[in-house]
Protein backbone atom coordinates (compact mmCIF):
# COMPACT_ATOMS: atom_id res chain seq x y z
CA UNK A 1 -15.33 0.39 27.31
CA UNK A 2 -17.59 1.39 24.37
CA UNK A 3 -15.79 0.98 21.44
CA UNK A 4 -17.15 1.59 17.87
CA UNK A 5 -15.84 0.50 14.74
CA UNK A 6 -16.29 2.68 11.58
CA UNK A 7 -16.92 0.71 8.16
CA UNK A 8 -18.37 1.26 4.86
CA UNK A 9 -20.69 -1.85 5.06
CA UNK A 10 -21.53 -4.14 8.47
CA UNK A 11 -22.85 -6.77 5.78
CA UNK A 12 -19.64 -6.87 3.63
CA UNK A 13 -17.46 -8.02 6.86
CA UNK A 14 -15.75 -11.43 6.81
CA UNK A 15 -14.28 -13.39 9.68
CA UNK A 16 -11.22 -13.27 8.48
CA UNK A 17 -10.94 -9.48 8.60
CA UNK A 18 -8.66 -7.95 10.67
CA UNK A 19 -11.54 -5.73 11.96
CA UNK A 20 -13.26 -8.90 13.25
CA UNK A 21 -10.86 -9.77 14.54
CA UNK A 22 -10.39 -6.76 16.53
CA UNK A 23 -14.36 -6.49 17.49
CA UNK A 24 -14.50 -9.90 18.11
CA UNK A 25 -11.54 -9.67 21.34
CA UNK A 26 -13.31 -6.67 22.36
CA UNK A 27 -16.44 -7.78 22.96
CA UNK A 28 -14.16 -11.26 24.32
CA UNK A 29 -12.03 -8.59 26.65
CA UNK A 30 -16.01 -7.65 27.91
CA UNK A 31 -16.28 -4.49 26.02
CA UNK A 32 -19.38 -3.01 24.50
CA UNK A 33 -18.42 -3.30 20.70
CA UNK A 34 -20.61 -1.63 18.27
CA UNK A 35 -20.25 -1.03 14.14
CA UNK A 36 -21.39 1.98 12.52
CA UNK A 37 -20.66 3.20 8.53
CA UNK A 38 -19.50 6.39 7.24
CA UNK A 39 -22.98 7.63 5.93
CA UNK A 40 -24.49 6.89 9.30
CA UNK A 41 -23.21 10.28 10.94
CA UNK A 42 -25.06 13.27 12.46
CA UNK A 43 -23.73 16.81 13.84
CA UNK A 44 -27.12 17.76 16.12
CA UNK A 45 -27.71 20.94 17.59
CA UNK A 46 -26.62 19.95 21.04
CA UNK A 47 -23.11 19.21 18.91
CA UNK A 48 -23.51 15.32 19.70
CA UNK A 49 -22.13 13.11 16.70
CA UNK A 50 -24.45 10.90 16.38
CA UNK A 51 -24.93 7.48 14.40
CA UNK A 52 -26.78 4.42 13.66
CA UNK A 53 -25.23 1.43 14.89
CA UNK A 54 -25.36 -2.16 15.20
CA UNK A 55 -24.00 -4.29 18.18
CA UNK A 56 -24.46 -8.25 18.24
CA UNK A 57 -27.08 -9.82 20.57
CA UNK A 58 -26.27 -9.16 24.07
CA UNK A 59 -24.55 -13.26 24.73
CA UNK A 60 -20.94 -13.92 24.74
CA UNK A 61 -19.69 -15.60 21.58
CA UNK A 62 -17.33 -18.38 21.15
CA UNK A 63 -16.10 -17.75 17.90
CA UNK A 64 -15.71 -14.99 15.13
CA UNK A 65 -18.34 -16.65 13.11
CA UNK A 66 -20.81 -16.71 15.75
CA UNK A 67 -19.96 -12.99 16.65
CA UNK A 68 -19.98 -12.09 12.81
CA UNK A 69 -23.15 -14.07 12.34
CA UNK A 70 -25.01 -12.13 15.27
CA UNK A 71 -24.09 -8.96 13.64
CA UNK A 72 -25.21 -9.48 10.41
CA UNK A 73 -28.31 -10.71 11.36
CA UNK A 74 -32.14 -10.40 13.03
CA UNK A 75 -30.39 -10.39 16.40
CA UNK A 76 -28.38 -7.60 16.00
CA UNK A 77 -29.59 -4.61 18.16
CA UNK A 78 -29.57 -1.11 16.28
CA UNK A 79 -29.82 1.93 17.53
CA UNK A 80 -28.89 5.60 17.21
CA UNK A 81 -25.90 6.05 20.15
CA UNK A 82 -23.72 9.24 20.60
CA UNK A 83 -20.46 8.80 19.69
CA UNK A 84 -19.31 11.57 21.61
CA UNK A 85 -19.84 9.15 24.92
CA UNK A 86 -17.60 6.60 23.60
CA UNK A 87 -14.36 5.44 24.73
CA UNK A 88 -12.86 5.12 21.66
CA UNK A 89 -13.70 5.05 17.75
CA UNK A 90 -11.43 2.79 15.68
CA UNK A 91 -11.93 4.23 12.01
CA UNK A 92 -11.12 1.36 9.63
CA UNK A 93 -12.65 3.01 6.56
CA UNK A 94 -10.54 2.77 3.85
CA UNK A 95 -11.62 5.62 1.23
CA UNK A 96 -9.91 4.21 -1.50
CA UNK A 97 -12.19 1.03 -1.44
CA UNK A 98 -14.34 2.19 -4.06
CA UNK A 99 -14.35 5.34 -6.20
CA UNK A 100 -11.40 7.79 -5.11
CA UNK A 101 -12.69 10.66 -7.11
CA UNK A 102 -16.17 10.27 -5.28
CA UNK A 103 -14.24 9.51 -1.98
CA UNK A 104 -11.66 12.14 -2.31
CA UNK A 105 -12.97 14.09 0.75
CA UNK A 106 -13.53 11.33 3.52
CA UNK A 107 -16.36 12.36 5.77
CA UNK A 108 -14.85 9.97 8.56
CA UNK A 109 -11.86 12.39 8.80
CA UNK A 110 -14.57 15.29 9.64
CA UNK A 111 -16.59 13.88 12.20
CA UNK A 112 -13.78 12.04 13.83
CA UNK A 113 -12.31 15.66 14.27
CA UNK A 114 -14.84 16.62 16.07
CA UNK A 115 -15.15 13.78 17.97
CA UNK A 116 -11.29 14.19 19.04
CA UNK A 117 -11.98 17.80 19.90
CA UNK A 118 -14.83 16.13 22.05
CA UNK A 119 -12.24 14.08 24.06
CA UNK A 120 -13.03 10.83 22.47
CA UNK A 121 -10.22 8.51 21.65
CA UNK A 122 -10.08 8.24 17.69
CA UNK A 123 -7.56 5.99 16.18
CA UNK A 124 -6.18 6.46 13.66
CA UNK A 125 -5.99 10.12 14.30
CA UNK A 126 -7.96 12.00 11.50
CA UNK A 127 -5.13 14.73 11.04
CA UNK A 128 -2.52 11.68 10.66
CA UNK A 129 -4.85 9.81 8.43
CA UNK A 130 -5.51 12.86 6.41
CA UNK A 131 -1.55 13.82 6.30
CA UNK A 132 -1.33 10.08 4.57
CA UNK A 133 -3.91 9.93 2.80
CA UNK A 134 -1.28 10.22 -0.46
CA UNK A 135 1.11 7.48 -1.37
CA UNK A 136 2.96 11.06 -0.93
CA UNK A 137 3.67 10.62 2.32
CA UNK A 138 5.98 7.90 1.64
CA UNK A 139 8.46 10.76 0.26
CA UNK A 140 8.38 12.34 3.92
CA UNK A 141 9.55 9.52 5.23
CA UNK A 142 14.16 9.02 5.39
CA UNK A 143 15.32 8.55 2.28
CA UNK A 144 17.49 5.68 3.43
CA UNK A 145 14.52 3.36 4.19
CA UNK A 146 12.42 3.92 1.18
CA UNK A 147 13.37 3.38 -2.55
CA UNK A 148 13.74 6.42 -5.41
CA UNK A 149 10.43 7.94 -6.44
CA UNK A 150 9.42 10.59 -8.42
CA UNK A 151 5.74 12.13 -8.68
CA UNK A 152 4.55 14.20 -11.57
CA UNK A 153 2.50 15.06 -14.49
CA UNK A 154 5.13 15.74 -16.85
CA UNK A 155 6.21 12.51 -19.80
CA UNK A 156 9.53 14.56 -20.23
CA UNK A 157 10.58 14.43 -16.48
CA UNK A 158 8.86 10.66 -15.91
CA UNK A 159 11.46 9.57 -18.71
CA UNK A 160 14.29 12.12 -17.63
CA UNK A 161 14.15 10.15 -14.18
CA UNK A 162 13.84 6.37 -15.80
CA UNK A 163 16.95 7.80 -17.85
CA UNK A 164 18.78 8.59 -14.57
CA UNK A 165 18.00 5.65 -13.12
CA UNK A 166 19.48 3.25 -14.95
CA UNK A 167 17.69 0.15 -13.80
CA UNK A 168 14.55 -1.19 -14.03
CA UNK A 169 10.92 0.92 -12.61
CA UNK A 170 7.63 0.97 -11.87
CA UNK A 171 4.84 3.56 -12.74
CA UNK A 172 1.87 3.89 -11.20
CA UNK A 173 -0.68 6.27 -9.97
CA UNK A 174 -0.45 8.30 -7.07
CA UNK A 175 -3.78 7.79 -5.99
CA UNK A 176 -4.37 4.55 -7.06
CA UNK A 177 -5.25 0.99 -4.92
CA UNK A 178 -5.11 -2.27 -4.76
CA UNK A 179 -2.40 -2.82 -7.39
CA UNK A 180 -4.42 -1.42 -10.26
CA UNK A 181 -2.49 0.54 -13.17
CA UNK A 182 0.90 -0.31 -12.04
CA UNK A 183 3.75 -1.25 -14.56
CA UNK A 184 6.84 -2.24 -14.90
CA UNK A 185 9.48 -0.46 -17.36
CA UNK A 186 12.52 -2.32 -17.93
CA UNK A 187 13.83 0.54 -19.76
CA UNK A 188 13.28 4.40 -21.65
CA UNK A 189 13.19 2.53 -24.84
CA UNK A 190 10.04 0.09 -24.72
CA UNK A 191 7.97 1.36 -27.46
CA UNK A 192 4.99 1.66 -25.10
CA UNK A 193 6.51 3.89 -22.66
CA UNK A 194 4.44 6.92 -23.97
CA UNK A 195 0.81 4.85 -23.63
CA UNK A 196 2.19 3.53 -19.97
CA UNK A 197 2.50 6.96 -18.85
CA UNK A 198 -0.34 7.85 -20.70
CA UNK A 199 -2.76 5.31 -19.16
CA UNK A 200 -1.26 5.97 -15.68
CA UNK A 201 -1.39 9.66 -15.77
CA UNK A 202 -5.23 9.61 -17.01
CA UNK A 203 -6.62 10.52 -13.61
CA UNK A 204 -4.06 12.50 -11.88
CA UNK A 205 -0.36 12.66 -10.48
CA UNK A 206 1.90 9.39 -11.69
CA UNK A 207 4.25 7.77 -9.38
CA UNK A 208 7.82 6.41 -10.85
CA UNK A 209 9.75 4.33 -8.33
CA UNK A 210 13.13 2.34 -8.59
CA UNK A 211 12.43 -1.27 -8.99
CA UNK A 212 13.64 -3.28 -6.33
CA UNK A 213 14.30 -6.97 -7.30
CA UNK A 214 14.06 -8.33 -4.06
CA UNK A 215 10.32 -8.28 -4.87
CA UNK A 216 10.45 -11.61 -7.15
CA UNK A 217 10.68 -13.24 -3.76
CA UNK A 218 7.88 -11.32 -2.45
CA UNK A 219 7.60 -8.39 0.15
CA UNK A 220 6.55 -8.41 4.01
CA UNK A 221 3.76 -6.74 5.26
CA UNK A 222 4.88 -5.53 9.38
CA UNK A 223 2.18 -4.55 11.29
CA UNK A 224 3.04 -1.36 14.02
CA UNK A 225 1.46 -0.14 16.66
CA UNK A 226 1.94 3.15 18.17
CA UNK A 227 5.37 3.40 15.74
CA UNK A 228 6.74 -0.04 17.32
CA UNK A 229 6.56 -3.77 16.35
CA UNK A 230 3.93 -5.84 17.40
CA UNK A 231 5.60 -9.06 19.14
CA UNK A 232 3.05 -11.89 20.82
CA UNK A 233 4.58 -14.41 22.36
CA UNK A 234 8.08 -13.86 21.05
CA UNK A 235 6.84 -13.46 17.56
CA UNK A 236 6.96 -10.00 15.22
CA UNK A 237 3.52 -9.50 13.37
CA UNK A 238 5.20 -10.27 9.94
CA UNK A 239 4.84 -12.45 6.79
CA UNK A 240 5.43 -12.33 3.45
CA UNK A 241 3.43 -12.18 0.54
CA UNK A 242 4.67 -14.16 -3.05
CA UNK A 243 3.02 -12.59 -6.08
CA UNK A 244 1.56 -14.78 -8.98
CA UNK A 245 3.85 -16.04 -11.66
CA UNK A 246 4.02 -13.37 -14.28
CA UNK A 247 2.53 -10.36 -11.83
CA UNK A 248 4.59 -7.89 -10.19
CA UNK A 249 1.94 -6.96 -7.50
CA UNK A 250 1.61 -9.29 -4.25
CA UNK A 251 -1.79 -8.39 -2.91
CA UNK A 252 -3.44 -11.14 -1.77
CA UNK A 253 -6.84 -10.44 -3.52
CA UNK A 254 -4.91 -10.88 -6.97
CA UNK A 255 -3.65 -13.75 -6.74
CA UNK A 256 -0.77 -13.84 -4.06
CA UNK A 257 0.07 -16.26 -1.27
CA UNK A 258 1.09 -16.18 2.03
CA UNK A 259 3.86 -17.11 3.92
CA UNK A 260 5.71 -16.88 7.36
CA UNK A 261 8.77 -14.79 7.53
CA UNK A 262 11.40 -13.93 9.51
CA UNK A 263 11.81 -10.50 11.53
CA UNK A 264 15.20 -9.30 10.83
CA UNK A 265 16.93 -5.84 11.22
CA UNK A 266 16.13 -4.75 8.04
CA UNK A 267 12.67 -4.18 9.53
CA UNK A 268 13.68 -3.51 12.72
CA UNK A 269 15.76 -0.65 11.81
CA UNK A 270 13.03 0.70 9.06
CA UNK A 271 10.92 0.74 12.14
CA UNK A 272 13.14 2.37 13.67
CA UNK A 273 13.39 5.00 10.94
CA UNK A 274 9.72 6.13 11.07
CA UNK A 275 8.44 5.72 14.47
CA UNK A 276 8.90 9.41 14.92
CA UNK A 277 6.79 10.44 12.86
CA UNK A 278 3.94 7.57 13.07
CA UNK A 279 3.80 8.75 16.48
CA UNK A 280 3.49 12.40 15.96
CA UNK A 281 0.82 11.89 13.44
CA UNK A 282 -1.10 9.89 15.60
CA UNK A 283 -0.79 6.79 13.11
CA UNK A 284 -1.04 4.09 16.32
CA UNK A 285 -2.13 0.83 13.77
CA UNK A 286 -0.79 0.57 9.94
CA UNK A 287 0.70 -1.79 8.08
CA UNK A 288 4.15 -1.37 6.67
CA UNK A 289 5.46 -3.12 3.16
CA UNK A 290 8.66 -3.75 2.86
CA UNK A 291 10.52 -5.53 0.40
CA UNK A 292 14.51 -6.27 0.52
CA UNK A 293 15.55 -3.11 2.67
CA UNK A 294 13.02 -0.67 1.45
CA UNK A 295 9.35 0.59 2.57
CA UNK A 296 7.41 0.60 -0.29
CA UNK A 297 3.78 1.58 1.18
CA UNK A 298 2.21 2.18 4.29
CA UNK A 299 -0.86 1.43 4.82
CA UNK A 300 -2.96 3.44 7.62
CA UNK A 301 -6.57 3.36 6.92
CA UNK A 302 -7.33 -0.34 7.14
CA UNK A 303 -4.06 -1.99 7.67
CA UNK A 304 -5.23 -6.34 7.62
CA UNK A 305 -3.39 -9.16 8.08
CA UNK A 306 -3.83 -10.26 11.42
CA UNK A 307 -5.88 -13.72 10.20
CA UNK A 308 -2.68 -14.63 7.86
CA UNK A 309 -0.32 -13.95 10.66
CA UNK A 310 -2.48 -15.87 13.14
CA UNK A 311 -3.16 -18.25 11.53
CA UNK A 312 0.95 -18.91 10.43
CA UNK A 313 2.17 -18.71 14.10
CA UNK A 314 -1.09 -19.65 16.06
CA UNK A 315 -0.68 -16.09 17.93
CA UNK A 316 -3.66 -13.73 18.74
CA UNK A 317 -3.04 -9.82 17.47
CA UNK A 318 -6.25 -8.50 17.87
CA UNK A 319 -6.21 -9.28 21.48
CA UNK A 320 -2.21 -7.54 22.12
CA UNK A 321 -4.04 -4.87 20.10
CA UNK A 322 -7.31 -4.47 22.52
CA UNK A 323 -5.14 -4.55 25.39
CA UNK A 324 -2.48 -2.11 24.21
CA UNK A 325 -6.25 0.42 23.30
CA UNK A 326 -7.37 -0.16 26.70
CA UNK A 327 -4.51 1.07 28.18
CA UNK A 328 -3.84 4.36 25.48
CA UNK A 329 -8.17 4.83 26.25
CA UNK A 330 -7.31 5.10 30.27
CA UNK A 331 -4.14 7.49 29.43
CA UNK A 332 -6.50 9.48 26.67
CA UNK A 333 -9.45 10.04 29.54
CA UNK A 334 -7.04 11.16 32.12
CA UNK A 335 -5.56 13.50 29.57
CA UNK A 336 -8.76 14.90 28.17
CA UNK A 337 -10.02 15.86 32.16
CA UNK A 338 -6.95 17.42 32.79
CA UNK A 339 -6.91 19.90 29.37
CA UNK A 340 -10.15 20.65 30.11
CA UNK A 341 -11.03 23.88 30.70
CA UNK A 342 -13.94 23.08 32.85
CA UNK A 343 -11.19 20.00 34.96
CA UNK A 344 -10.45 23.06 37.38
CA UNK A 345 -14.19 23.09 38.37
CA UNK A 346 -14.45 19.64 38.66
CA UNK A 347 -11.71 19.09 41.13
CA UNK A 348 -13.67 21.36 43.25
């Protein structure tokens, strides 16, 4: 296959991203693996998508590094390809990375339209990825699996809903990443709870959620694919992250540390619970975050995590993940001749 993965810089890439890891068993698996960024893209007359892109010298690599290394460097080959002659497009451009007023439209979600409409495998599927694009979408999700959450602009109703509560909250904003602005209110009568909302609600929509305590202990990021588990070897994709004495946020770039967890049917069933509708949005790799027996975020536009969990449990994702995209690309092909309106002719 030709597979291309969509970034926002080839030179920023680590080996221990998960999106190495994925173009690294790729190009293992014998696949043509190239990297292209978001502000690469062309629409030509012909109505070809078109990018720049860099592959790694045309040897077989032993190791990430090595693969990485070629990439990054005077080997690499780069060239302008057509995307529409792919075999798939994995977009693992996370909008949010940056500025999210600047990124607020993501042009990744328009070409890789067109390049679906075009027949070419696109995962995550830009309609899905748009449809989540919100920590919104969480509230679509069962209420059973997910904790209490309100989203608004209003001080009166943000403390009207802490009020109701009766326990413990965080507030942060709806658009916001990587654990930035986000609070926790023990209760409506900290003196600051006017300049918390405040400060949140600066730059848009404010999100209050029930705290769930369980979170001391740290929460578990599951990755899914195509709505299900990922098991290798008789072990689920899971671990949990422990947050920093004295912060409420886990994320590994703050601060937090890793560790191997069980799979239990807590996440089984809140698996369970949203596979439906991962699958009808086309959301075939994320990362769920759970903590006790709620999901607190999904993550769909660059879900990582497959170095800690390999890494804990000496399994290989990013291979059960290459092999599962072979398969869906074969499936996707067969489809796309079939619905097209030009497959009568060809079986002529």
């Amino acid at each position: 296959m030709k597979i291309c993965f969509v970034v926002r810089s080839v030179h920023n890439q680590l080996p221990n991203y998960t999106t190495t890891h994925l173009a690294y068993e790729a190009h293992r698996r014998g696949h043509r693996v190239f990297y292209t960024t978001v502000n690469s893209f062309s629409y030509t007359e012909d109505q070809h998508i078109r990018a720049t892109a860099i592959s790694p010298a045309h040897v077989t690599f032993t190791s990430r590094h090595g693969f990485l290394e070629s990439l990054q460097g005077e080997t690499a080959v780069r060239e302008e390809v057509v995307l529409t002659k792919f075999d798939a497009v994995f977009l693992r451009y996370n909008p949010h990375d940056n500025d999210p007023e600047r990124d607020r439209k993501n042009p990744a979600l328009e070409f890789g339209r067109l390049l679906k409409q075009q027949g070419v495998l696109v995962v995550n599927d830009p309609a899905g990825l748009s449809r989540a694009a919100s920590k919104m979408y969480l509230c679509t999700l069962p209420p059973e699996v997910r904790a209490r959450t309100l989203i608004t602009r209003s001080t009166h109703k943000i403390k009207e809903f802490l009020h109701t509560l009766r326990k413990p909250a965080i507030i942060k904003p709806l658009s916001g990443f990587g654990g930035q602005d986000v609070f926790f209110v023990k209760n409506t009568r900290e003196i600051n709870i006017n300049q918390i909302i405040s400060a949140v609600s600066k730059n848009g929509y404010v999100m209050a959620q029930e705290y769930i305590p369980e979170v001391k202990k740290g929460d578990k990021r599951l990755l899914l694919l195509n709505g299900s588990p990922i098991i290798v070897d008789g072990r689920a994709a899971i671990y949990k992250r422990i947050s920093p004495k004295g912060d409420i946020r886990s994320n590994i770039h703050v601060g937090g540390t890793r560790k191997a967890a069980e799979f239990t049917k807590v996440e089984q069933s809140i698996a369970e619970a949203i596979q439906t509708r991962l699958v009808a949005d086309g959301l075939y790799f994320v990362g769920a975050d759970i903590v006790g027996d709620k999901l607190l975020e999904i993550n769909v536009f660059c879900p990582g995590g497959i170095n800690n969990i390999n890494e804990l449990y000496g399994i290989n994702v990013g291979a059960y993940v290459i092999e599962d995209l072979e398969k869906r690309a074969r499936l996707w092909k067969t489809h796309a001749a079939f619905s097209s309106p030009l497959a009568g002719v060809r079986a002529l």
